[in-house]
Protein backbone atom coordinates (compact mmCIF):
# COMPACT_ATOMS: atom_id res chain seq x y z
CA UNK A 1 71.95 96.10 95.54
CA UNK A 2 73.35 93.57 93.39
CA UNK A 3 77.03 93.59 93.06
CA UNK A 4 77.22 94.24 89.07
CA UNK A 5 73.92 96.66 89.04
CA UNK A 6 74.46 100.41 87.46
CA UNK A 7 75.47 102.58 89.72
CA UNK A 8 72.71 105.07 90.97
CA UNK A 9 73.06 108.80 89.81
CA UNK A 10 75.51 110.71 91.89
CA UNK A 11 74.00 113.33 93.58
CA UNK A 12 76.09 116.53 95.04
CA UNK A 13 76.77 115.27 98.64
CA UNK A 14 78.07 118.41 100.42
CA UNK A 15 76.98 118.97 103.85
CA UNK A 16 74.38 116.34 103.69
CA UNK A 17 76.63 112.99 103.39
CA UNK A 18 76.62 110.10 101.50
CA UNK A 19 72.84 108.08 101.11
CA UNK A 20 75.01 105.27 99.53
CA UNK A 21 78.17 103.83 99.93
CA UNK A 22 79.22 100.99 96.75
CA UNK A 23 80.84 98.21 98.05
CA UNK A 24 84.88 97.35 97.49
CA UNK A 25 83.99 94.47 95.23
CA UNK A 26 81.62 97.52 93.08
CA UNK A 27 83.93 99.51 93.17
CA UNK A 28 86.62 97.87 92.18
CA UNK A 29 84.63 95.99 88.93
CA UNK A 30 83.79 99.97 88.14
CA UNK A 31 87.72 100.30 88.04
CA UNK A 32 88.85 97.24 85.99
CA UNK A 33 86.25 98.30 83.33
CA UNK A 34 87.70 101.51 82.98
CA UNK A 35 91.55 101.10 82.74
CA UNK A 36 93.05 99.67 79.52
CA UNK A 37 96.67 99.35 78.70
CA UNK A 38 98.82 102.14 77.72
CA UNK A 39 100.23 101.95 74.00
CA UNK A 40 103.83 101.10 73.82
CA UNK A 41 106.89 103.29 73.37
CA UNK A 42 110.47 102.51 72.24
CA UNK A 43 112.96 102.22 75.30
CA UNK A 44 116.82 102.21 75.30
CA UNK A 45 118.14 99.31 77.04
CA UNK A 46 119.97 101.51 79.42
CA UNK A 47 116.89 102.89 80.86
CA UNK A 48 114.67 99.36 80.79
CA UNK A 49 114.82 97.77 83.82
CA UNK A 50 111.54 97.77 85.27
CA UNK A 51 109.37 98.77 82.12
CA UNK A 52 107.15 95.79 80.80
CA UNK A 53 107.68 94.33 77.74
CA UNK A 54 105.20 94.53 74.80
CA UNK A 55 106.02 91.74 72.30
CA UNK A 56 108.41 88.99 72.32
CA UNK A 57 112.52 89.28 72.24
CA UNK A 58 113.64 86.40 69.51
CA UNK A 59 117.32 85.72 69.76
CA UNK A 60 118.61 86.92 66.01
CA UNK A 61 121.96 85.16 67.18
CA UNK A 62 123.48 81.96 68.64
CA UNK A 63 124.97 83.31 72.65
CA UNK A 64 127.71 82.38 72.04
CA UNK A 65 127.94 83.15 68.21
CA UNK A 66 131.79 80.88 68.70
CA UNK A 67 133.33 78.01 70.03
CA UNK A 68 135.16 79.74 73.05
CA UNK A 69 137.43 78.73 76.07
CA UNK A 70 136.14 77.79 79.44
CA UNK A 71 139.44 77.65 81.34
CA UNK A 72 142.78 79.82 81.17
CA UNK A 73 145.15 77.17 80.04
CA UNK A 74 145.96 75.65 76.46
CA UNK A 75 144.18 74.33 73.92
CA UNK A 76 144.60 71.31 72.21
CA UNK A 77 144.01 67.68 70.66
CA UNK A 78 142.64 65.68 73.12
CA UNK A 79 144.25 62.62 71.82
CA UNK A 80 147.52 64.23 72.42
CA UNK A 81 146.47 64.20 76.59
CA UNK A 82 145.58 60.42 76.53
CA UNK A 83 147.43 58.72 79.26
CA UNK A 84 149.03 61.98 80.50
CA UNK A 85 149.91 62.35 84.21
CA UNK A 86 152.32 63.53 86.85
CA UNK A 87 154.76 60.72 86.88
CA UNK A 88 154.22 60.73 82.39
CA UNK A 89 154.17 64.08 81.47
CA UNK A 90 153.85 65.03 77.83
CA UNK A 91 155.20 67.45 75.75
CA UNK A 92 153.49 69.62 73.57
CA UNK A 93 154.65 72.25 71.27
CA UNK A 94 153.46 76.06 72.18
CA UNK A 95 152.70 77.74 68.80
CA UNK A 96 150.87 80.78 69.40
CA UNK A 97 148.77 82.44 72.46
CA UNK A 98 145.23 83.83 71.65
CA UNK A 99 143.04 86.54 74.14
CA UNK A 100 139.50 87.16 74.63
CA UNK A 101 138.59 89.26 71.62
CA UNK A 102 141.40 88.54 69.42
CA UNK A 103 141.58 85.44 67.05
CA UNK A 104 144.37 83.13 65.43
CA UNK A 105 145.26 81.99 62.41
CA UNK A 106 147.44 79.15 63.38
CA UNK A 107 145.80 75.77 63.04
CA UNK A 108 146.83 73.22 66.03
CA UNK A 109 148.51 70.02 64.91
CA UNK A 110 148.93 66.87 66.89
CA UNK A 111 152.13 67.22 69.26
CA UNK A 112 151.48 71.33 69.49
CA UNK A 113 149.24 73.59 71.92
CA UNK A 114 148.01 77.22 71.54
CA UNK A 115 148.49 78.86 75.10
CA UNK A 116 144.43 80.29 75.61
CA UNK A 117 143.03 82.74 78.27
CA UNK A 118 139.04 82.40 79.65
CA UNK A 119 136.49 84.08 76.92
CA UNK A 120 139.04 83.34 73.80
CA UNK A 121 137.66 81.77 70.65
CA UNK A 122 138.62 78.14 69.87
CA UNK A 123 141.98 77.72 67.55
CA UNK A 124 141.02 75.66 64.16
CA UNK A 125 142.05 71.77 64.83
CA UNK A 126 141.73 71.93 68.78
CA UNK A 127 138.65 70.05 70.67
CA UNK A 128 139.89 70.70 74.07
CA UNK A 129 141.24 73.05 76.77
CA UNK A 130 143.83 71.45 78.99
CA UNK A 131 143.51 73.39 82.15
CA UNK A 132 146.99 75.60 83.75
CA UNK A 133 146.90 73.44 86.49
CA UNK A 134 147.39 70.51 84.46
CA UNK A 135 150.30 71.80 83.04
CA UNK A 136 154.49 72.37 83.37
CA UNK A 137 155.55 74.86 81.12
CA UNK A 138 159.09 74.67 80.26
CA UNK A 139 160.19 77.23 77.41
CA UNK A 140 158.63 76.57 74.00
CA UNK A 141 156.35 73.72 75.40
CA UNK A 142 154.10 72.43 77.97
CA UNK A 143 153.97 69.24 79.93
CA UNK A 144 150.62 67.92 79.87
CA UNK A 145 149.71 66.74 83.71
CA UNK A 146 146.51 65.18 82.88
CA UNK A 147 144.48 64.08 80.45
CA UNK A 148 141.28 65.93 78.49
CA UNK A 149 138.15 64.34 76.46
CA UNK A 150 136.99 65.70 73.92
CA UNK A 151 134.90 69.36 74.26
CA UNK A 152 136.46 69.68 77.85
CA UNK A 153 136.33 72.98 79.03
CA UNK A 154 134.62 74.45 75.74
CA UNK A 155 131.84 76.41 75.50
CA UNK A 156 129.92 75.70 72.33
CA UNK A 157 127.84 78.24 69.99
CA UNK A 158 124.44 78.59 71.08
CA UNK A 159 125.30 76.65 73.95
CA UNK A 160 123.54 80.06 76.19
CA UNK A 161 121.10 80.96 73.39
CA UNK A 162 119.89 79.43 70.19
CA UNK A 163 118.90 81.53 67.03
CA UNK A 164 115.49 81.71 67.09
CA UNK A 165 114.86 81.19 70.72
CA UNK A 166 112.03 83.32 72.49
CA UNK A 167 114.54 84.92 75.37
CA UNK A 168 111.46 86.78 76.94
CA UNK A 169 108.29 87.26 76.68
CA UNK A 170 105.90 90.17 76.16
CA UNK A 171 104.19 91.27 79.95
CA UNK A 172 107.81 90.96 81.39
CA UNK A 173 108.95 93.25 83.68
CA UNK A 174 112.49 93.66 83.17
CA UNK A 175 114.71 92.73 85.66
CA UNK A 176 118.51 93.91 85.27
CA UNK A 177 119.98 90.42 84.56
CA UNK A 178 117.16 90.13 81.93
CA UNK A 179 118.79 93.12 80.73
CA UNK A 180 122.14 91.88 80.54
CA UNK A 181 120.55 89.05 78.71
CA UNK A 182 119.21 91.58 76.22
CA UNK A 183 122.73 93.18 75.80
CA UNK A 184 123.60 89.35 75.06
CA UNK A 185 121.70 88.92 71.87
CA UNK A 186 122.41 92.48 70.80
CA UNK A 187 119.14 94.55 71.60
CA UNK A 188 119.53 97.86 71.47
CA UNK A 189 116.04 99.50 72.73
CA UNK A 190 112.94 97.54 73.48
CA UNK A 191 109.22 98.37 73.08
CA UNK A 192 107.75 98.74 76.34
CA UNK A 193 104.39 99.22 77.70
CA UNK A 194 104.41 103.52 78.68
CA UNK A 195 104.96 104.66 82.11
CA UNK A 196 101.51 106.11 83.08
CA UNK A 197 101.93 110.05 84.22
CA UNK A 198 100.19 110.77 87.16
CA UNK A 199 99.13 114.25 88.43
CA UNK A 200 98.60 114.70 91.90
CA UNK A 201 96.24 117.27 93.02
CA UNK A 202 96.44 118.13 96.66
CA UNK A 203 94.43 120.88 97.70
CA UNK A 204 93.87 122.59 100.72
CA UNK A 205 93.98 126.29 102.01
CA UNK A 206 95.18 125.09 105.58
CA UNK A 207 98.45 123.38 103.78
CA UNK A 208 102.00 124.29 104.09
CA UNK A 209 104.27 122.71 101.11
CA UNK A 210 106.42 119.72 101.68
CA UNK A 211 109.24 120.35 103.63
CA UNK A 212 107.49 123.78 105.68
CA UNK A 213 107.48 123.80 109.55
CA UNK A 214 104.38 123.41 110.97
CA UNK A 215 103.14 127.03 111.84
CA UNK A 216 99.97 128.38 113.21
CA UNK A 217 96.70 127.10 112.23
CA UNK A 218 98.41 125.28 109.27
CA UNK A 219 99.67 121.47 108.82
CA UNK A 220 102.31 120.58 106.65
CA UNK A 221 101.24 118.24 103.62
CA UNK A 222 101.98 114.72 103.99
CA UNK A 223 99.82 113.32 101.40
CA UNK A 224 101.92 114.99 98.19
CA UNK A 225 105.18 112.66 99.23
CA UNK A 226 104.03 110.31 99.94
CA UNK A 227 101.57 109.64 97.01
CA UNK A 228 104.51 110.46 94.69
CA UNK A 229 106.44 107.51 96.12
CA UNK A 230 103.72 104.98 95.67
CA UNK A 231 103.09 106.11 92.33
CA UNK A 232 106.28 105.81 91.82
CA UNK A 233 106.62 101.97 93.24
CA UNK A 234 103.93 101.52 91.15
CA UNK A 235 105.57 101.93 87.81
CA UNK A 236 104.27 105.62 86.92
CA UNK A 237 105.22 108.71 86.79
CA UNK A 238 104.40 111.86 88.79
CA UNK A 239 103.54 114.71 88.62
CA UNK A 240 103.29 117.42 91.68
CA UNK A 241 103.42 120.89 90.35
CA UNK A 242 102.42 122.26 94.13
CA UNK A 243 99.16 122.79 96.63
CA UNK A 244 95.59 123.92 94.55
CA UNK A 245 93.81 126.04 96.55
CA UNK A 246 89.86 125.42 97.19
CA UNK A 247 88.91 127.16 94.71
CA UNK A 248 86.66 125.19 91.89
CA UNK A 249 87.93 126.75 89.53
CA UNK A 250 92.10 126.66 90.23
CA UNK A 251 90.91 122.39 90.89
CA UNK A 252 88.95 122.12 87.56
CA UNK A 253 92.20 123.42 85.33
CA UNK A 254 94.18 121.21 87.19
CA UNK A 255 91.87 117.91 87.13
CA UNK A 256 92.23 118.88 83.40
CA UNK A 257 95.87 118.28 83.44
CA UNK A 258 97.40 116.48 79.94
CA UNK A 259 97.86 112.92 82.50
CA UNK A 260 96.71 109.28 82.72
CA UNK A 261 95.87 109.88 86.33
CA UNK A 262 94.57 112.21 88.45
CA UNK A 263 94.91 111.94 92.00
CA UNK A 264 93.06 114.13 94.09
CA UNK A 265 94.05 114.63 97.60
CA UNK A 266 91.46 116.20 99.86
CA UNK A 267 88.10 117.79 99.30
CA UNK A 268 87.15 114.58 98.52
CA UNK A 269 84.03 114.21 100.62
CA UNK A 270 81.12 115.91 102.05
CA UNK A 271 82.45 119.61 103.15
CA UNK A 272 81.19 122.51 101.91
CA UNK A 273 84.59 122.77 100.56
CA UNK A 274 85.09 119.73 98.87
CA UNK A 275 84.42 120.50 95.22
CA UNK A 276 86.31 117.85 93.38
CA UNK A 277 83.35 115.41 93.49
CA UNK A 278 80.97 117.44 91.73
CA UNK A 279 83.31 118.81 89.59
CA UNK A 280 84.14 115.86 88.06
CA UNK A 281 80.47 114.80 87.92
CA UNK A 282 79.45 117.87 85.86
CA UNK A 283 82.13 117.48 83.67
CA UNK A 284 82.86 113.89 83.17
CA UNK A 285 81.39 110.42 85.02
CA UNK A 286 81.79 110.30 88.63
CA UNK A 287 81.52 106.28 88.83
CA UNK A 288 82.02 105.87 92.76
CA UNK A 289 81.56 108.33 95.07
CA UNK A 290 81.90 106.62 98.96
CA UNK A 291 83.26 103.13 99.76
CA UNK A 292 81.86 100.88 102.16
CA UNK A 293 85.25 100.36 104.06
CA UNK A 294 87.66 101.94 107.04
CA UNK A 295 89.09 103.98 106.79
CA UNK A 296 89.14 106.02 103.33
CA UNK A 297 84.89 105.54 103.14
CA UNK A 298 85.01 109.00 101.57
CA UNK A 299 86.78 107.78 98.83
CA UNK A 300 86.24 107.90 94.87
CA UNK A 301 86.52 107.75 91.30
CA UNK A 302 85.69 109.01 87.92
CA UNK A 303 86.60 109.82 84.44
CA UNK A 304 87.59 113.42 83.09
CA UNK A 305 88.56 114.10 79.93
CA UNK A 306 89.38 110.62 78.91
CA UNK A 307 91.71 110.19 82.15
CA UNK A 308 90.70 108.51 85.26
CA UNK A 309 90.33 110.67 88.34
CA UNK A 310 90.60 108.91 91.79
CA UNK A 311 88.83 111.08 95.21
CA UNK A 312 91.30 110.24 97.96
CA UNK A 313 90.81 111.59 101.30
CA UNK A 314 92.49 114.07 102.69
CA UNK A 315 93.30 112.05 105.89
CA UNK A 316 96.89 110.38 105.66
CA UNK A 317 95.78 106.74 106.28
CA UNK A 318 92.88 107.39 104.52
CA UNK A 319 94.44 108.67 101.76
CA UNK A 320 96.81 105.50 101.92
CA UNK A 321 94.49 102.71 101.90
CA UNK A 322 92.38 104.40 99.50
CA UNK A 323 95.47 104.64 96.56
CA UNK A 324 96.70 101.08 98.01
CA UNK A 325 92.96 99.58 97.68
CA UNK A 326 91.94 101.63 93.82
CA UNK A 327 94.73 104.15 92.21
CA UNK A 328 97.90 102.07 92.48
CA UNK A 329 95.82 98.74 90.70
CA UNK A 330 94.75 101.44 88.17
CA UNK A 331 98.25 102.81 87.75
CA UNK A 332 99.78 99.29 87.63
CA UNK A 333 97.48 97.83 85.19
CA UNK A 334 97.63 100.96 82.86
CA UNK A 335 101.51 100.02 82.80
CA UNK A 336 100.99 96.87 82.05
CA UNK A 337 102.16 95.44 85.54
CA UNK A 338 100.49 92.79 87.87
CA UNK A 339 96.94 94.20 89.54
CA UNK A 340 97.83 92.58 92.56
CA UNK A 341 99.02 94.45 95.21
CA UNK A 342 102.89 94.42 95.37
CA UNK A 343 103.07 93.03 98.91
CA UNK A 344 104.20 89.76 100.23
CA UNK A 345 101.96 88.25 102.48
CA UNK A 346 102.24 85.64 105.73
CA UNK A 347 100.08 83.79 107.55
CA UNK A 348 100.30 84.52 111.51
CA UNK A 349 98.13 84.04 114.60
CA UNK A 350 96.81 87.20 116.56
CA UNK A 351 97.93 88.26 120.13
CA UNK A 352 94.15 89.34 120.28
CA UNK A 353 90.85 90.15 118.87
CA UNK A 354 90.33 92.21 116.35
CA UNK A 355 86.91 93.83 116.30
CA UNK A 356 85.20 95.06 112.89
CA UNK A 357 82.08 96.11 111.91
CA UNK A 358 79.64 93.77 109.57
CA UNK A 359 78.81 95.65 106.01
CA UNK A 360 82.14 97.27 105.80
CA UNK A 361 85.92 96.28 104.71
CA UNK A 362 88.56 96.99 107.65
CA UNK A 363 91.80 97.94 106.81
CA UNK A 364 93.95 97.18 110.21
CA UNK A 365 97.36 98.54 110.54
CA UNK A 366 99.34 95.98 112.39
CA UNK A 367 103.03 95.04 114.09
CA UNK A 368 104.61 91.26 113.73
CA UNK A 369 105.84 90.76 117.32
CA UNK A 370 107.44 87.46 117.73
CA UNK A 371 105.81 85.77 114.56
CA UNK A 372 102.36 87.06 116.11
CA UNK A 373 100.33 89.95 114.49
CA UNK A 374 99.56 92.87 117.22
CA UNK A 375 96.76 95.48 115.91
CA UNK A 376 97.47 99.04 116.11
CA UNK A 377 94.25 100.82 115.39
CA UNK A 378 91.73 100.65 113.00
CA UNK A 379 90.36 103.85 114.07
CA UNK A 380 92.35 107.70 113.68
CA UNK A 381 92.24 107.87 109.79
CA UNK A 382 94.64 111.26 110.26
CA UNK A 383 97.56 109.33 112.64
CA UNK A 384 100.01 108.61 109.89
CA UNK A 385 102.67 107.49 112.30
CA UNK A 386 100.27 104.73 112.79
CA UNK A 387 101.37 103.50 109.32
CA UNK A 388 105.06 103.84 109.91
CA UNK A 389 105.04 101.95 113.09
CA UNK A 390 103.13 99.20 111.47
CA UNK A 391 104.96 96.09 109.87
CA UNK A 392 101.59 95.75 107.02
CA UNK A 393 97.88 95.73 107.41
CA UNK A 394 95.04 93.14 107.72
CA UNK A 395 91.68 92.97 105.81
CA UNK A 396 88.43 91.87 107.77
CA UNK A 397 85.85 91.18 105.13
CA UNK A 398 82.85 92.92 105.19
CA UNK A 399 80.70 90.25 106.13
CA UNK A 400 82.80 89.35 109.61
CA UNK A 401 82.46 91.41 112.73
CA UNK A 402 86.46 90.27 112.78
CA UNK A 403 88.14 87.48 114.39
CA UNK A 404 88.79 86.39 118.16
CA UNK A 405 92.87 86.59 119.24
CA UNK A 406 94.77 83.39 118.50
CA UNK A 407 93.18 83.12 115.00
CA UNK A 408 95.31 83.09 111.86
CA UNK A 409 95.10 85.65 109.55
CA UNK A 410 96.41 87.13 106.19
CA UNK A 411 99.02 89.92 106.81
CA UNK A 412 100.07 91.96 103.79
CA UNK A 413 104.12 93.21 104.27
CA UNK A 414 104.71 96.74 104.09
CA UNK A 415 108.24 96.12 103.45
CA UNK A 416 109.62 93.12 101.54
């Protein structure tokens, strides 16, 4: 089927599996024509750093709006300096002492000096700053050392900043010194692209909340923490109210929860349990339903209510690629963040072969042993620990039955 063809009509898949499974490439065009941007909201500066930036910041002021000291030391006529040295100091009068903050009235003269600290504004009739190590002092005066030009050790208005300048721009994801910057030019709030709310939906009658010992015939869920840490990497917000039961009804209410996103963990696929599929296909568009890719092939996504609605398996590394691969680009582009996944890449040779499958994606969990990538599995979509002992992942293409040891490959960082 051609890459940009409709979709086929989803039909209801329980206990008879999937007749089709889309392509990544489908699946993710299906995606990036149904996420827009979020609107905007106003933002203190306090609580910026990381939101993006909607429009512009134009400097309304010169940084700095004065003429201000450089150096702790004295400022003065240059002129009066000229020839100064250790072996012909010259005196100069101290009339007055100014501080950060604070300024003076009293105009410098030839023959006088106004003692200045770092950060003060400029006295009226100086053009430079003779440094404290240039300097005797001896009473009421000061014994120039050395000489200064003109504009020596002053800062100048706008000198940072110019009125009028275009300090950021609008897709920025504020960093903290941006932030200081901000502070600079006196911004109070900014308008920044909204954080996108995310409700995760795990469901499961054999689950034990976060934080349970394992007991019986039940397993503790993993999938709940660890979704609400990538969402929250990922710029949004979320949202875990607690385990849904498999019930269509108690899964329905909460697919219809007042978010951007919905992520659905488990009851994704083909059991006679798994209800969210067909749910969201009787009440809103269920785009993709299967992926042509290990693991997380049971994977998929809609729209409900407006809101998109991503099927991640219940299996932990399924569950992970799937968000990595569809739901975090979603959440990141909604929040008007880079698509791209937020993972810094290196190219490295294999200690072996790594074996694939042609007509699906592989998603390898890897090590980096002595600058050399070592596979873990690519099989065992429920061994989480596989993901923890991994240093990143490697893609084998669908087309490629994967590549022979010694080869160099893309690795994509876990970790920074």
């Amino acid at each position: 089927m051609p890459e940009n063809a409709p979709t086929p009509a989803i039909r209801d898949v329980r206990m008879r599996g999937f007749s089709h499974r889309a392509t990544v490439a489908t699946a993710l065009a299906w995606l990036d024509a149904h996420t827009e941007l979020l609107a905007s909201e106003p933002v203190a500066l306090a609580d910026s750093v990381g939101r993006v930036l909607v429009i512009d910041i134009v400097s309304d002021f010169d940084v700095p709006t004065f003429s201000r000291s450089m150096m702790d030391g004295f400022a003065v006529q240059a002129a009066d300096t000229l020839g100064a040295a250790p072996y012909n100091r010259l005196p100069l009068r101290i009339v007055g002492e100014v501080f950060p903050g604070a300024a003076i009235d009293t105009q410098v003269q030839s023959g006088e000096a106004v003692k200045i600290m770092t950060g003060a504004p400029i006295p009226s009739g100086a053009d430079a700053v003779l440094p404290a190590e240039k300097v005797d002092i001896e009473e009421d005066r000061v014994l120039a050392l050395g000489d200064v030009s003109p504009g020596k050790h002053i800062g100048l208005p706008g000198e940072d900043i110019k009125v009028g300048t275009t300090v950021l721009s609008a897709g920025r994801r504020l960093r903290p010194q941006d932030v200081g910057v901000l502070s600079s030019i006196g911004v109070a709030e900014v308008a920044a692209r909204r954080k996108p709310r995310v409700r995760i939906v795990v469901t499961g009658n054999e689950l034990l909340p976060p934080g349970s010992k394992p007991e019986g015939c039940k397993i503790v869920d993993a999938n709940s923490p660890m979704l609400a840490g990538l969402v929250e990497r990922d710029g949004g917000i979320a949202i875990n109210p607690g385990i849904v039961s498999d019930n269509p009804d108690a899964i329905l209410e909460a697919l219809r929860d007042d978010a951007d996103v919905i992520l659905v963990s488990g009851g994704s696929s083909v059991g006679q349990e798994d209800h969210a599929p067909a749910l969201v296909a009787q009440h809103g568009e269920l785009g993709i339903h299967g992926v042509a890719m290990r693991p997380s092939s049971p994977a998929g996504m809609g729209v409900l209510d407006g809101r998109l609605v991503f099927l991640l398996p219940g299996n932990p590394v399924s569950c992970l690629c799937a968000y990595d691969f569809f739901a975090g680009r979603a959440i990141r582009s909604l929040g008007g963040r880079r698509a791209d996944w937020p993972y810094q890449t290196q190219q490295l040779p294999l200690r072996r072969k790594l074996v694939s499958t042609v007509g699906r994606l592989d998603y390898a969990r890897v090590q980096v042993i002595d600058n050399e990538i070592e596979p873990l599995a690519i099989s065992g979509a429920s061994i989480l620990s596989s993901t923890t002992r991994a240093d990143g992942f490697v893609l084998i293409p669908e087309d490629s039955e994967g590549y022979a040891g010694g080869t160099n490959v893309t690795v994509y960082l876990y970790d920074s």
